[in-house]
N, C-alpha and C. Protein backbone atom coordinates (compact mmCIF):
# COMPACT_ATOMS: atom_id res chain seq x y z
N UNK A 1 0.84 -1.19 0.00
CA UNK A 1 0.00 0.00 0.00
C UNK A 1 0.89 1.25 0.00
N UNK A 2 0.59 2.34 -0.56
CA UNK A 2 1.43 3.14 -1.02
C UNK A 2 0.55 4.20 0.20
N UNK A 3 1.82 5.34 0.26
CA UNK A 3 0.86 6.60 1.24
C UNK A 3 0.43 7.33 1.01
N UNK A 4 -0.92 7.81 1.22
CA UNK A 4 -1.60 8.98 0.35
C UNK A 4 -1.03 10.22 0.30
N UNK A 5 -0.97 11.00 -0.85
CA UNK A 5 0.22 11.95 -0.75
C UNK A 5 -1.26 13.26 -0.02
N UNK A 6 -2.82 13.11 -0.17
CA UNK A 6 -3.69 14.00 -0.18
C UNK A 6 -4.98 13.40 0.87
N UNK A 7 -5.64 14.07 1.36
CA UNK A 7 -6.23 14.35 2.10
C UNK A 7 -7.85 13.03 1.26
N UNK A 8 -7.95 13.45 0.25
CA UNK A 8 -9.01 12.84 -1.09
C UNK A 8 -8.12 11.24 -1.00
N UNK A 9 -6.87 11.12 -1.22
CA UNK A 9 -6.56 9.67 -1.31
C UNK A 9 -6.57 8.82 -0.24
N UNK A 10 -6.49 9.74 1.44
CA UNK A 10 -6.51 9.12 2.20
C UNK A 10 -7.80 8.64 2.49
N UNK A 11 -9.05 9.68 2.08
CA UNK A 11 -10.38 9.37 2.11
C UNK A 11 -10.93 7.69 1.75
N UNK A 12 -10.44 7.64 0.25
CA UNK A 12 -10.85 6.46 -0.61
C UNK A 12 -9.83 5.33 0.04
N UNK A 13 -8.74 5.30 0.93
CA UNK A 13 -8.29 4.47 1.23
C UNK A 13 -8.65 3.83 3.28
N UNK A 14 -9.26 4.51 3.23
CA UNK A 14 -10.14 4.58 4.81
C UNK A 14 -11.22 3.41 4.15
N UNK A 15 -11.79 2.08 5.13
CA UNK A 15 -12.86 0.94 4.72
C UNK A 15 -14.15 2.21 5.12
N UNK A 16 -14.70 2.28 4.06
CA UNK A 16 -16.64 2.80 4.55
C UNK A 16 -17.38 1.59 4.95
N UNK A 17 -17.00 0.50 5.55
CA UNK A 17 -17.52 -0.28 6.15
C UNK A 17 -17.53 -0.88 7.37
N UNK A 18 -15.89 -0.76 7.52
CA UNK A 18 -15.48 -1.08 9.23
C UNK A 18 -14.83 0.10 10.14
N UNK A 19 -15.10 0.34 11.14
CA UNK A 19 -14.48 1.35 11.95
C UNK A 19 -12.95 0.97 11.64
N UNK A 20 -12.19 2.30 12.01
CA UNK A 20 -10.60 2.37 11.39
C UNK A 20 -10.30 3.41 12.52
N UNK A 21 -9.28 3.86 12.87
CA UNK A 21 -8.46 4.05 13.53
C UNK A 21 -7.35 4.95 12.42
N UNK A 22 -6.72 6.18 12.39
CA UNK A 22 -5.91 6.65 11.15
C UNK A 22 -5.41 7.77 12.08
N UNK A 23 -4.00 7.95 11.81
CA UNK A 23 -2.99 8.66 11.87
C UNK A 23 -3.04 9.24 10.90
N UNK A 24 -2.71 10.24 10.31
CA UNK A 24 -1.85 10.95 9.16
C UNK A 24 -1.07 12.10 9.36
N UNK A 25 -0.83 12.05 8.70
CA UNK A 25 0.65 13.34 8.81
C UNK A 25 0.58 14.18 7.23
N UNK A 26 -0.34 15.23 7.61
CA UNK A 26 -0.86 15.94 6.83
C UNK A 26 0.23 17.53 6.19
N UNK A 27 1.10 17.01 5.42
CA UNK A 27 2.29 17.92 4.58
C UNK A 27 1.06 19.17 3.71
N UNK A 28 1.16 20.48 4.15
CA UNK A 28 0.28 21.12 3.32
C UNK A 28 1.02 22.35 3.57
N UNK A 29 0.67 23.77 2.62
CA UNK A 29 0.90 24.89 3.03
C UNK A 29 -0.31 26.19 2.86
N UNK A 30 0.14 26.79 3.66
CA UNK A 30 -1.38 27.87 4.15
C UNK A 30 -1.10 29.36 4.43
N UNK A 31 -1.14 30.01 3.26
CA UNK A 31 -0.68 31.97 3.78
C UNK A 31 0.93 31.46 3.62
N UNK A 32 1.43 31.02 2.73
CA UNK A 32 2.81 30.81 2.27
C UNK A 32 3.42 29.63 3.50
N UNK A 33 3.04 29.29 4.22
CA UNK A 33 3.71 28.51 5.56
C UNK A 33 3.58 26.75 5.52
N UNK A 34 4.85 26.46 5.17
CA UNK A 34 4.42 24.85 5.01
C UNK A 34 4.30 24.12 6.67
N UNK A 35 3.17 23.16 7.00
CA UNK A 35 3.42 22.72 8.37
C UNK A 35 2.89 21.02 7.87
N UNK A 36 2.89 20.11 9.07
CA UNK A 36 2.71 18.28 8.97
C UNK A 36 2.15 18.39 10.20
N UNK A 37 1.24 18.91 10.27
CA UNK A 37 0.28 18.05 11.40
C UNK A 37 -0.06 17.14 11.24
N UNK A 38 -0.20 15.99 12.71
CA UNK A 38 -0.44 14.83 12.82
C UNK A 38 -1.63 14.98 12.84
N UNK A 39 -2.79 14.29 12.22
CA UNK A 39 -4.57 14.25 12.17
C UNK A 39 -4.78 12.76 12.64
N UNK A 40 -5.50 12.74 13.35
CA UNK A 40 -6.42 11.54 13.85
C UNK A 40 -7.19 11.25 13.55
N UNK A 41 -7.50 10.52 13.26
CA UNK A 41 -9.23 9.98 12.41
C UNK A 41 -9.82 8.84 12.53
N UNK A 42 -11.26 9.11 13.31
CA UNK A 42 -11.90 7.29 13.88
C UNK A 42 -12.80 7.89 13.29
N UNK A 43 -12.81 6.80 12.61
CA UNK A 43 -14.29 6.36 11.55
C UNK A 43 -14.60 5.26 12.06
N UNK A 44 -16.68 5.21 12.30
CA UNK A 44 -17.15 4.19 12.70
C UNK A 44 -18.89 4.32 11.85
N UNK A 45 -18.61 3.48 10.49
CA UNK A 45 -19.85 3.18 9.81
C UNK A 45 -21.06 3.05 10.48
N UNK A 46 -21.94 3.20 10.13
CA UNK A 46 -23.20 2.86 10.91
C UNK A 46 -24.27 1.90 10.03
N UNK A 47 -23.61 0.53 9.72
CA UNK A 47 -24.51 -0.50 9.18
C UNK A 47 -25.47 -1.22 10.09
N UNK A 48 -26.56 -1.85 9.20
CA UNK A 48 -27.27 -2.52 9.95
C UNK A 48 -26.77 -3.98 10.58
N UNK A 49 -25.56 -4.40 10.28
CA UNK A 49 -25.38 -5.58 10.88
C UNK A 49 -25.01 -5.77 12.49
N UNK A 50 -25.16 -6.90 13.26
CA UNK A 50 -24.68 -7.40 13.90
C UNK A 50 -23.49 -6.62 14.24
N UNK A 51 -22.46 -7.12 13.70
CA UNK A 51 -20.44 -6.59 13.63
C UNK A 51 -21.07 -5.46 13.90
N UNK A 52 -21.88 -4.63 12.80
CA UNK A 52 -21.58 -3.15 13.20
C UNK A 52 -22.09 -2.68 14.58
N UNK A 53 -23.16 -2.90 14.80
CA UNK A 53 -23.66 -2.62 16.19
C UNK A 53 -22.26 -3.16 17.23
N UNK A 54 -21.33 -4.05 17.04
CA UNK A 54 -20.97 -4.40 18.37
C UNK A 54 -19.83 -3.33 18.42
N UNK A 55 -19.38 -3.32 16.76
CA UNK A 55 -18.13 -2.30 16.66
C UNK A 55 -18.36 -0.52 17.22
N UNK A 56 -19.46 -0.51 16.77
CA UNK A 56 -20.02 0.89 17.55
C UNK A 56 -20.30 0.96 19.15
N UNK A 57 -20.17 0.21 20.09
CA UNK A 57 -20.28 -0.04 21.58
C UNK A 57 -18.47 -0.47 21.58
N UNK A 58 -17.93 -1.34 21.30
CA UNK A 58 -15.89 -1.21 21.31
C UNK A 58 -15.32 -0.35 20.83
N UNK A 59 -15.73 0.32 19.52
CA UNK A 59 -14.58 1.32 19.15
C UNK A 59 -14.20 2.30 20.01
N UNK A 60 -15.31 3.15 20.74
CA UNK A 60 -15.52 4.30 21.42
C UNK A 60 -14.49 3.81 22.61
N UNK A 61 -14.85 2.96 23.40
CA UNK A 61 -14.22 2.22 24.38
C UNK A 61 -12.41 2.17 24.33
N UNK A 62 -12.50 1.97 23.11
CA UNK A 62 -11.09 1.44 22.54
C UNK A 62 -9.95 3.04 22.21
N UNK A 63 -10.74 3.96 21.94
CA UNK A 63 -10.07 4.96 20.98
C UNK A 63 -9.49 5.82 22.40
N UNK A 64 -9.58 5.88 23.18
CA UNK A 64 -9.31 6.50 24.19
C UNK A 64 -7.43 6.06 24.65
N UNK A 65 -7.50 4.56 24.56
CA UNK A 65 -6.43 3.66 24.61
C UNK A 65 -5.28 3.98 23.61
N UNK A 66 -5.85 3.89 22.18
CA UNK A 66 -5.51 4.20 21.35
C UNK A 66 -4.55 5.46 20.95
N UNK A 67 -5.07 6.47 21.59
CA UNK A 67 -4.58 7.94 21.63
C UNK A 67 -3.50 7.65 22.79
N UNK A 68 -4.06 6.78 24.06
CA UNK A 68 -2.89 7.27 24.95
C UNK A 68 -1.19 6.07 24.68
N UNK A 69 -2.15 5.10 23.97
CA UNK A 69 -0.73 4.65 23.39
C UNK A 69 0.23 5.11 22.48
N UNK A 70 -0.35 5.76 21.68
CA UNK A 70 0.18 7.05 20.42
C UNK A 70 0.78 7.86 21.05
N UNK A 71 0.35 8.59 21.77
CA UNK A 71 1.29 9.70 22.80
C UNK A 71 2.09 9.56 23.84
N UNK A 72 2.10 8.22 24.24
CA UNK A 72 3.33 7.20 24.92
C UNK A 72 4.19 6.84 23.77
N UNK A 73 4.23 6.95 22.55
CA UNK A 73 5.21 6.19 21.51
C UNK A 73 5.39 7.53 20.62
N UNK A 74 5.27 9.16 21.18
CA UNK A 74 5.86 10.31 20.84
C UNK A 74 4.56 10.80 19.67
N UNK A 75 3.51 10.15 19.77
CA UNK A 75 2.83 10.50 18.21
C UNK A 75 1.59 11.56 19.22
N UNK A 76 1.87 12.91 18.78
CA UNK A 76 0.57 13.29 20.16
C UNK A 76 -0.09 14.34 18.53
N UNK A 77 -1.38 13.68 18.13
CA UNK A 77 -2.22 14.57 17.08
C UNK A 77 -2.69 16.15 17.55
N UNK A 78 -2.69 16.56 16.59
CA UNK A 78 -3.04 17.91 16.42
C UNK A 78 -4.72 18.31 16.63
N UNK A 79 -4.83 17.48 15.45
CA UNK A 79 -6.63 17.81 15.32
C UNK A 79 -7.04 16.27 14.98
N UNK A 80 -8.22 16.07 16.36
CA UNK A 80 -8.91 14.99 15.95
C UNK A 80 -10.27 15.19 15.31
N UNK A 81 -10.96 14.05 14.73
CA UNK A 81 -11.95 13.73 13.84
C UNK A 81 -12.40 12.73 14.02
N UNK A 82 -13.88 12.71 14.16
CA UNK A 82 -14.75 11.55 14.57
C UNK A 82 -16.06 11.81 13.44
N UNK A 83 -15.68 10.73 12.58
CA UNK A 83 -16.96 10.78 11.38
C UNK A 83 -17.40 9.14 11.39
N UNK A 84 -18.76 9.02 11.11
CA UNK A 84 -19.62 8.08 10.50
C UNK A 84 -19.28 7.77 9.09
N UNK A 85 -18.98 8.48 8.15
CA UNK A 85 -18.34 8.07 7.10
C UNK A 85 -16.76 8.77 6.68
N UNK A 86 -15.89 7.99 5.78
CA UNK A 86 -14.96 8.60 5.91
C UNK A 86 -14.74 10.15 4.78
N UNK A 87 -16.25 9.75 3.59
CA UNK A 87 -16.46 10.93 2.64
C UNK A 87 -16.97 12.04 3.34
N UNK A 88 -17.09 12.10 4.41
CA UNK A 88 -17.33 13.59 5.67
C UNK A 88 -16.15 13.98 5.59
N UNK A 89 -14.98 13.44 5.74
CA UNK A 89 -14.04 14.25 5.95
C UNK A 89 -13.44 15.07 3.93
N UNK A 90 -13.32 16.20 4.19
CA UNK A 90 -12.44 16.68 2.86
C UNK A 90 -11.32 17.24 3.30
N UNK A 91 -10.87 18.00 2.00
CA UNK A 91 -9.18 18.63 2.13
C UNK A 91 -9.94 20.06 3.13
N UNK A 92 -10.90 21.00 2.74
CA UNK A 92 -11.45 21.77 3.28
C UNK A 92 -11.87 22.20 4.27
N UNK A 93 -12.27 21.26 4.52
CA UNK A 93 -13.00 20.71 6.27
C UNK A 93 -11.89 20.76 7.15
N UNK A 94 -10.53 19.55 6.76
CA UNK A 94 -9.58 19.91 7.41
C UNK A 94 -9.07 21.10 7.77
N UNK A 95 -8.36 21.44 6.58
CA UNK A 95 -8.09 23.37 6.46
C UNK A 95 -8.86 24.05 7.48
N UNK A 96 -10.45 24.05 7.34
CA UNK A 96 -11.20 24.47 8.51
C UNK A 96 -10.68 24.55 9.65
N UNK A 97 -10.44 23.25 10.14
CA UNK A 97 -10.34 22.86 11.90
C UNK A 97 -8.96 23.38 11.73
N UNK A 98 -8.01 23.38 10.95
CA UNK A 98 -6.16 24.00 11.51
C UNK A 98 -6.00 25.46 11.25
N UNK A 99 -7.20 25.71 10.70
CA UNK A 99 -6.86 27.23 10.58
C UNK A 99 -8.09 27.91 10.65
N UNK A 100 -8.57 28.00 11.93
CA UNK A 100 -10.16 28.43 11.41
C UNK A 100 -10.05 30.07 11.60
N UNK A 101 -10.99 30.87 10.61
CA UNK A 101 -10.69 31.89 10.07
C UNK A 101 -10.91 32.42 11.78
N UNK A 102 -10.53 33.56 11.77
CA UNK A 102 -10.65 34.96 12.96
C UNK A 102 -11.58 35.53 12.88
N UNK A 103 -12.30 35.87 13.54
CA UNK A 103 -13.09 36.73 13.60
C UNK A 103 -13.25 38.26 13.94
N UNK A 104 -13.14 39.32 13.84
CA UNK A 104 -13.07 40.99 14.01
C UNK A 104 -14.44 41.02 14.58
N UNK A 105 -13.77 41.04 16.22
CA UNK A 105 -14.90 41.65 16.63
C UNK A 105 -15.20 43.09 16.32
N UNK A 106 -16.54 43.52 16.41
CA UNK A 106 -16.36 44.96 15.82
C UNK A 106 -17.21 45.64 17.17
N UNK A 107 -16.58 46.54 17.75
CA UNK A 107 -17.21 46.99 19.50
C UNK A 107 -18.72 47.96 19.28
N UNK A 108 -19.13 47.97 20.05
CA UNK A 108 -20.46 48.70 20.10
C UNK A 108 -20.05 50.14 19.38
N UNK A 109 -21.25 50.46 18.52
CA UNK A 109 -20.85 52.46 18.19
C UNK A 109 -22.26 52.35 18.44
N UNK A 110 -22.46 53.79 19.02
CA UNK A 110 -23.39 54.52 19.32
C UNK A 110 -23.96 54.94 18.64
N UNK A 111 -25.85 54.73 18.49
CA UNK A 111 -26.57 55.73 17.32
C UNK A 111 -26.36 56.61 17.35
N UNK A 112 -26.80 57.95 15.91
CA UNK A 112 -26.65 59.12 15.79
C UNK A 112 -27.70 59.79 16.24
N UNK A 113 -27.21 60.75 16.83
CA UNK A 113 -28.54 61.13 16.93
C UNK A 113 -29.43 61.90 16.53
N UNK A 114 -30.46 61.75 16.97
CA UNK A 114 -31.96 62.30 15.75
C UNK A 114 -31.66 63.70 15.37
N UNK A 115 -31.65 63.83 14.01
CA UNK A 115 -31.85 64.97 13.86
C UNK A 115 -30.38 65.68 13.20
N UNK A 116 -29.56 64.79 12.87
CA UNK A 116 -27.98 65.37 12.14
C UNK A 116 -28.21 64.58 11.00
């Protein structure tokens, strides 16, 4: 298996059928600045079978473990992600959560008053 060089390849290479567990190490640049955040990603399908119902009561259980074994073995993620399917996640969405825009607050101004 080769490594997804994009955000779209890692998508199609995530199962839309069984919960997964995903690291990535997301190489991108943003306002000229190249950075590799580590992204986390538990995907847990929501089929009607059996498996799936049991996998949806263990995964949750499990992912907690998961993270603290990752950050015992130096891997501590940036931004996590918890989707039902793995086509929820895009390149965009990401971008979103690592850089979410600012907001300008703009402070109270006072009406004019009547009559200018």
């Amino acid at each position: 298996m080769t490594v997804p060089s994009s955000i779209t390849e890692l998508v199609q290479a995530i199962s839309p059928m069984d919960p997964r567990f995903v690291f990535y190490r997301y190489t991108h640049t943003y306002n000229g600045v190249e950075s590799s955040p580590l992204l986390f990603i538990y995907t847990c399908p929501s089929n009607a079978s059996r498996k799936a119902i049991r996998f949806r009561m263990m995964y949750p259980l499990m992912k907690r473990s998961v993270l603290e074994i990752a950050e015992k073995e130096g891997l501590k993620p940036e931004k996590k992600f918890e989707v039902e399917d793995p086509s929820e996640i895009t390149e965009q969405s990401v971008l979103d959560e690592l850089h979410p825009k600012v907001e300008v607050k703009k402070g109270f101004s006072r009406p004019k008053r009547p009559g200018r």
